[in-house]
N, C-alpha and C. Protein backbone atom coordinates (compact mmCIF):
# COMPACT_ATOMS: atom_id res chain seq x y z
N UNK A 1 -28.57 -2.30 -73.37
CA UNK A 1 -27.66 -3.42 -73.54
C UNK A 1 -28.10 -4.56 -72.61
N UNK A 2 -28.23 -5.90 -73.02
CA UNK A 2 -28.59 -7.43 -71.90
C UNK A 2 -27.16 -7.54 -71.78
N UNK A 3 -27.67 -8.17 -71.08
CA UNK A 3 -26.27 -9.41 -69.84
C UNK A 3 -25.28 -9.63 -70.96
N UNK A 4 -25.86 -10.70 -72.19
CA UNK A 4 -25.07 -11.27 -73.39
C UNK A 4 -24.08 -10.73 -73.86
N UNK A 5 -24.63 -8.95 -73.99
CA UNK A 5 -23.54 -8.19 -74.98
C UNK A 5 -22.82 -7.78 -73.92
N UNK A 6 -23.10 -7.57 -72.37
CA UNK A 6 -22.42 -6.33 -71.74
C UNK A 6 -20.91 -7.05 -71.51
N UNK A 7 -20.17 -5.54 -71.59
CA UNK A 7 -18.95 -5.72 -71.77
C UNK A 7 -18.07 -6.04 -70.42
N UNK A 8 -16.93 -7.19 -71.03
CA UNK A 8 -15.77 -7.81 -69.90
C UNK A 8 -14.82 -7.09 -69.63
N UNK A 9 -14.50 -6.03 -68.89
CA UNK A 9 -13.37 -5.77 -68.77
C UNK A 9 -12.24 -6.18 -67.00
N UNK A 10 -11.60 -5.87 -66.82
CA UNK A 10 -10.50 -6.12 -65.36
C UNK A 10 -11.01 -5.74 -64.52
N UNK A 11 -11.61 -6.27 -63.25
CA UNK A 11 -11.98 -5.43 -62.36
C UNK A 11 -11.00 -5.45 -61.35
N UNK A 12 -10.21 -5.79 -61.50
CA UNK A 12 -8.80 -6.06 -60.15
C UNK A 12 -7.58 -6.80 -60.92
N UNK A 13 -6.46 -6.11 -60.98
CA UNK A 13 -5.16 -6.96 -61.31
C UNK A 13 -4.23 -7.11 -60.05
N UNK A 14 -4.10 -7.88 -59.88
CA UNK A 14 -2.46 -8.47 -59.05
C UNK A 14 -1.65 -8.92 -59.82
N UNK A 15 -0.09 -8.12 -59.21
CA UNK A 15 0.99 -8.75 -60.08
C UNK A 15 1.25 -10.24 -58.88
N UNK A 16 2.30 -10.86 -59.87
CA UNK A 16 2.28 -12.14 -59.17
C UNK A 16 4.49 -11.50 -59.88
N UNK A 17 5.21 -11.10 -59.24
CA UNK A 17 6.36 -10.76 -59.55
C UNK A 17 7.20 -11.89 -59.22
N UNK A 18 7.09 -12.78 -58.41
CA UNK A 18 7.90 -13.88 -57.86
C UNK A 18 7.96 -15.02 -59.01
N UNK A 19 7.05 -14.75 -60.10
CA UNK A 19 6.82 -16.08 -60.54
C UNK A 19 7.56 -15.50 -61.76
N UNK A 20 7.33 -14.14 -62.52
CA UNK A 20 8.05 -13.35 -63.46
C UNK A 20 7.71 -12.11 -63.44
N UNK A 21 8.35 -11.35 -63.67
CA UNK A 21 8.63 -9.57 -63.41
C UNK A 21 7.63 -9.23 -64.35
N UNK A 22 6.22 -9.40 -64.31
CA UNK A 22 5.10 -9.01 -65.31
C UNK A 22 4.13 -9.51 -65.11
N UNK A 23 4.24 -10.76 -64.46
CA UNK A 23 2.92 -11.96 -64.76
C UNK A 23 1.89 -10.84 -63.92
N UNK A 24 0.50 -11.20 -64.28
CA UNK A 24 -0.31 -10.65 -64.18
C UNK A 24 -1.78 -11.69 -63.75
N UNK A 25 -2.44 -11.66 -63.09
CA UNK A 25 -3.85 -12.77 -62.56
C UNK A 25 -4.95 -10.97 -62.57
N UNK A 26 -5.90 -11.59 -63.48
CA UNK A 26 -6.87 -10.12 -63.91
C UNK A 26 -8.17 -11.06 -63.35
N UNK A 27 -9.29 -10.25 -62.33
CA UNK A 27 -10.12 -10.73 -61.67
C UNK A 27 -11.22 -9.80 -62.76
N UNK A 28 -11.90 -10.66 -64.01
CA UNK A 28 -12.56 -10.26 -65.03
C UNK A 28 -13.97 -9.79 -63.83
N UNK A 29 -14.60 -8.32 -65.11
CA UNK A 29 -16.16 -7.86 -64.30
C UNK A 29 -17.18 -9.35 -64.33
N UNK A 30 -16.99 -10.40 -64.98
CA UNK A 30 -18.12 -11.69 -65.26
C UNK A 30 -17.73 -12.45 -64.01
N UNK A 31 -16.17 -12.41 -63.34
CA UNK A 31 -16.13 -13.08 -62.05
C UNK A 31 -14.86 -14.27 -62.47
N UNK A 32 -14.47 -14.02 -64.50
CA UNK A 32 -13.56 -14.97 -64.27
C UNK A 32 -12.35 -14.55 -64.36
N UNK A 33 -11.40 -15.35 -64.44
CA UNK A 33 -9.77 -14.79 -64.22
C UNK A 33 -9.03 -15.19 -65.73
N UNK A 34 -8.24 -14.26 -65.87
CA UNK A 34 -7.10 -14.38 -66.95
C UNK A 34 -5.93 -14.44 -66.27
N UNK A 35 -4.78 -15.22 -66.59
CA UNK A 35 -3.30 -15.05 -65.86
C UNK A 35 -2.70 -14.78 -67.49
N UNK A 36 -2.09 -13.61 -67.63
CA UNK A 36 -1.22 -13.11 -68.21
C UNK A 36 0.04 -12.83 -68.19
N UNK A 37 1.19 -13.72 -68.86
CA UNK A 37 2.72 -14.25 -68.44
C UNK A 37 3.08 -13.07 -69.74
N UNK A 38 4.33 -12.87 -68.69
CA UNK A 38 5.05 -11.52 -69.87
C UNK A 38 5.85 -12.67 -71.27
N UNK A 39 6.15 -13.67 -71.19
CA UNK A 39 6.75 -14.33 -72.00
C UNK A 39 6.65 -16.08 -71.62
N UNK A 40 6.36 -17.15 -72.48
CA UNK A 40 6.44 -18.48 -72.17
C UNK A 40 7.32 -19.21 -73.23
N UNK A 41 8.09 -20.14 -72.73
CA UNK A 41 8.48 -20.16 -70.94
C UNK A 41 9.33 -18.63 -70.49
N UNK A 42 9.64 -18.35 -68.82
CA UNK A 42 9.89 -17.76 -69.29
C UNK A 42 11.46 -17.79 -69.00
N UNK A 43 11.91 -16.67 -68.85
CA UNK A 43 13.38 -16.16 -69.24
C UNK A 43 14.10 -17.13 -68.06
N UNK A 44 13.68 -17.26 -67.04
CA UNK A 44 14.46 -18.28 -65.75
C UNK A 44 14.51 -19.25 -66.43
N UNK A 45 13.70 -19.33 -67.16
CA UNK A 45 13.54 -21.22 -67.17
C UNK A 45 14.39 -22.17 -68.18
N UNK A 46 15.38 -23.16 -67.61
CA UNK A 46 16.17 -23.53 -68.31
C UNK A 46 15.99 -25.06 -68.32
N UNK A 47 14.73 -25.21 -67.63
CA UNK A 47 14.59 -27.40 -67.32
C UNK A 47 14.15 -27.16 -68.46
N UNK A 48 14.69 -28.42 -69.45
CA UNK A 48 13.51 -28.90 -70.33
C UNK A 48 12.40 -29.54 -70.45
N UNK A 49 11.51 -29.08 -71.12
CA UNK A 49 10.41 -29.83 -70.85
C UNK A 49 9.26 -29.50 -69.71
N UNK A 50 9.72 -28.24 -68.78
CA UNK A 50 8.98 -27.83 -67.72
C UNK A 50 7.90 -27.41 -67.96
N UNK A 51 7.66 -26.66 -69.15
CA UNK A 51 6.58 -25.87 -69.34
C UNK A 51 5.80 -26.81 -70.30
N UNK A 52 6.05 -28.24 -71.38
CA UNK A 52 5.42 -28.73 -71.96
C UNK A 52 3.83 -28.95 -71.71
N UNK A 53 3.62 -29.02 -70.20
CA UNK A 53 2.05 -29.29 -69.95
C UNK A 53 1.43 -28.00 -69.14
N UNK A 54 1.65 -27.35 -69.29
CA UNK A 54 1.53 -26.26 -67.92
C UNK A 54 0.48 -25.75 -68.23
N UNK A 55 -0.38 -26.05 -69.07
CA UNK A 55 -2.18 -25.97 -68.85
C UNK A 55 -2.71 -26.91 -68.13
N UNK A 56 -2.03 -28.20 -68.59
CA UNK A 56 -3.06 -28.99 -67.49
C UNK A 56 -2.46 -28.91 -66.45
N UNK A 57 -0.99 -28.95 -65.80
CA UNK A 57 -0.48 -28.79 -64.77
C UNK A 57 -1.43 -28.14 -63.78
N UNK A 58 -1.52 -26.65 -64.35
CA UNK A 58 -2.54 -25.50 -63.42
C UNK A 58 -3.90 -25.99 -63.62
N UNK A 59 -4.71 -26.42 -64.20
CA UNK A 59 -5.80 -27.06 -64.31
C UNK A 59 -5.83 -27.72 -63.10
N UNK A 60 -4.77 -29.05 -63.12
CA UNK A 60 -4.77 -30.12 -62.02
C UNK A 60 -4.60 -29.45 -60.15
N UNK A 61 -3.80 -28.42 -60.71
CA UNK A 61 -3.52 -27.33 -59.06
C UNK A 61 -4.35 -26.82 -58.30
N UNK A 62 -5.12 -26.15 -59.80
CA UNK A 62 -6.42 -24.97 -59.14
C UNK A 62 -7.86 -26.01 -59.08
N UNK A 63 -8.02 -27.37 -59.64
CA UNK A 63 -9.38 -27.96 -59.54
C UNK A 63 -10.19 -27.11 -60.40
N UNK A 64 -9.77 -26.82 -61.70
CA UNK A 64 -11.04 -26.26 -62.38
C UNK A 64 -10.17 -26.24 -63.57
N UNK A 65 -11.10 -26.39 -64.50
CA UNK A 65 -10.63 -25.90 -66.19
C UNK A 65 -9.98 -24.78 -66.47
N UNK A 66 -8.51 -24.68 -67.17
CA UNK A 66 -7.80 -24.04 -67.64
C UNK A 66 -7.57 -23.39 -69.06
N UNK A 67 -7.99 -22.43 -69.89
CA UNK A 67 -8.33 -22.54 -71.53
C UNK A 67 -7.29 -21.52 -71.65
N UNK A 68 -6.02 -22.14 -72.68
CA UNK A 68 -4.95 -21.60 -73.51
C UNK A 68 -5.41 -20.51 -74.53
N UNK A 69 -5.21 -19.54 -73.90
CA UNK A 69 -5.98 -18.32 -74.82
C UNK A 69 -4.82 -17.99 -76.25
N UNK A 70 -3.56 -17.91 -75.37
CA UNK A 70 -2.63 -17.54 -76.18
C UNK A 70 -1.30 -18.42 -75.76
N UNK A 71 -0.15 -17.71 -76.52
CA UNK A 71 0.87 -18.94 -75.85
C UNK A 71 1.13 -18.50 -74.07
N UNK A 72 0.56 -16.75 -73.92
CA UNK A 72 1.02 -16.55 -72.58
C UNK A 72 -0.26 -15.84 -72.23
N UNK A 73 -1.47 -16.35 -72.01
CA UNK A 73 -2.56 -15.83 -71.58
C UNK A 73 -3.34 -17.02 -71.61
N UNK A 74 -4.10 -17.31 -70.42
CA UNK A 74 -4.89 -18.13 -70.03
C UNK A 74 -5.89 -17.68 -69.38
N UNK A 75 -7.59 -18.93 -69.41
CA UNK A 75 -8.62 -18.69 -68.96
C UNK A 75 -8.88 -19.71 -67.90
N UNK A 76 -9.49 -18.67 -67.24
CA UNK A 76 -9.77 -19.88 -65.91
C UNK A 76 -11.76 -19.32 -65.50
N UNK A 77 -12.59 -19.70 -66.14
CA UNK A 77 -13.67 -19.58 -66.75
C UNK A 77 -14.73 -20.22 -65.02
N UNK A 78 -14.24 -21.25 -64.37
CA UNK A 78 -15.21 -21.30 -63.43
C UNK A 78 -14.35 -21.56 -61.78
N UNK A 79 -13.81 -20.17 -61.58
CA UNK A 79 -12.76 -20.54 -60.35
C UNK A 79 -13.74 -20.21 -59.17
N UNK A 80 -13.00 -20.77 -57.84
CA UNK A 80 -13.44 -20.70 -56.74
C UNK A 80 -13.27 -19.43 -55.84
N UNK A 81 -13.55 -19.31 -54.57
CA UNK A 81 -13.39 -18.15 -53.60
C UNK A 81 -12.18 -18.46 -53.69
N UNK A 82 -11.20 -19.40 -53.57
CA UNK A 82 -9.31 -19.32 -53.06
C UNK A 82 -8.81 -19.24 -54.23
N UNK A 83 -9.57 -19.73 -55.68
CA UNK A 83 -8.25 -19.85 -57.18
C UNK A 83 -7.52 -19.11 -56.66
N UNK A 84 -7.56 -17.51 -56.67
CA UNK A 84 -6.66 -16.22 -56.86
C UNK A 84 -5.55 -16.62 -56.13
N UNK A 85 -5.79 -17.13 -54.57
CA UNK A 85 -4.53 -17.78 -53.52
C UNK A 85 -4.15 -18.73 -54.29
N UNK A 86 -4.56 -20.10 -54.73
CA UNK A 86 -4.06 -21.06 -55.31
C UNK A 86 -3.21 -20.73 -56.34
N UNK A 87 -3.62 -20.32 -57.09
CA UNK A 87 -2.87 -19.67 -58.30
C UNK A 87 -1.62 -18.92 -58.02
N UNK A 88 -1.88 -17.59 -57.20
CA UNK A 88 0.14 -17.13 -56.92
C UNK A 88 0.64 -18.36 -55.95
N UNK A 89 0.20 -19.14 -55.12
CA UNK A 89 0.80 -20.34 -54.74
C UNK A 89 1.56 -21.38 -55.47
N UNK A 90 0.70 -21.66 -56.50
CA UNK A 90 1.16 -22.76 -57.69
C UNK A 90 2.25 -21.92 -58.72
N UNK A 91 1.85 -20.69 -59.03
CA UNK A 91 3.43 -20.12 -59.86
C UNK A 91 4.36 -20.00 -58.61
N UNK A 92 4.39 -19.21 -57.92
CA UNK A 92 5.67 -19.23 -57.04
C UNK A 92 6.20 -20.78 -56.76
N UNK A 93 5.75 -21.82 -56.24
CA UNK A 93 6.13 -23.41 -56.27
C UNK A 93 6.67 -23.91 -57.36
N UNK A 94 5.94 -23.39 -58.19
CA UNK A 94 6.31 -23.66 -59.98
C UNK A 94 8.02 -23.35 -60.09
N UNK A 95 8.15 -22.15 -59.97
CA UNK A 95 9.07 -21.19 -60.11
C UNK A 95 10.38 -21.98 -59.25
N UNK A 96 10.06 -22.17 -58.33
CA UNK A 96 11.36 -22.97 -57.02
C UNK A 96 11.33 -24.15 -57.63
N UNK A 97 10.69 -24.83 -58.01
CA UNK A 97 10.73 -26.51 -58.39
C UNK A 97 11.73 -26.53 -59.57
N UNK A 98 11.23 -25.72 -60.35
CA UNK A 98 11.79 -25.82 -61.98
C UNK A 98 12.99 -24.82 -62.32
N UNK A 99 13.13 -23.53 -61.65
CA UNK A 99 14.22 -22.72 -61.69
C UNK A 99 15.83 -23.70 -61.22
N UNK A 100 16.57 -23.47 -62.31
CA UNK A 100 17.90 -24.00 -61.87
C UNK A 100 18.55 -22.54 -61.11
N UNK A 101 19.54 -23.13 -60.30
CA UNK A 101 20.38 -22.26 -59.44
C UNK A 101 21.48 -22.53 -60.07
């Protein structure tokens, strides 16, 4: 098997629970990351309109391209040594900004 075909699978998951009781950031064997949301938007979320941009939002957070895989699975294709920190940083912030009390 070459490089081309060999296969992607998870080499590390962290839950990210603060942001939703599921979300998931998967540190792919190629080096890139998937964030996997149990539901979008999700169940907290009652602002309208919060979640309308929230690809580019995290795009603009983490400094790197963001690709909408699904409505609740995203690619983050060329991240840095900190994305993984940036990333549960920016959902948990996310989460306090936009959560009503």
């Amino acid at each position: 098997m070459n490089d081309a075909e060999e296969e992607v699978d998870v080499a590390h998951e962290e839950q990210v629970h603060e942001f939703d009781d599921g979300t998931e950031i998967w540190i792919m064997t190629d080096d890139t990351l998937r964030l996997k949301l149990p539901c979008m938007p999700p169940s907290w979320n009652h602002r309208l309109g919060a979640f309308d941009s929230f690809e580019q939002t995290l795009s603009h957070a983490l400094g790197t391209s963001v690709e909408g895989l699904d409505k609740e699975f995203f690619g983050i294709h060329k991240p840095q040594p900190d994305t993984v920190v940036r990333l549960r940083a920016f959902l948990i912030d996310f989460r306090q900004r936009n959560e009503l009390a």
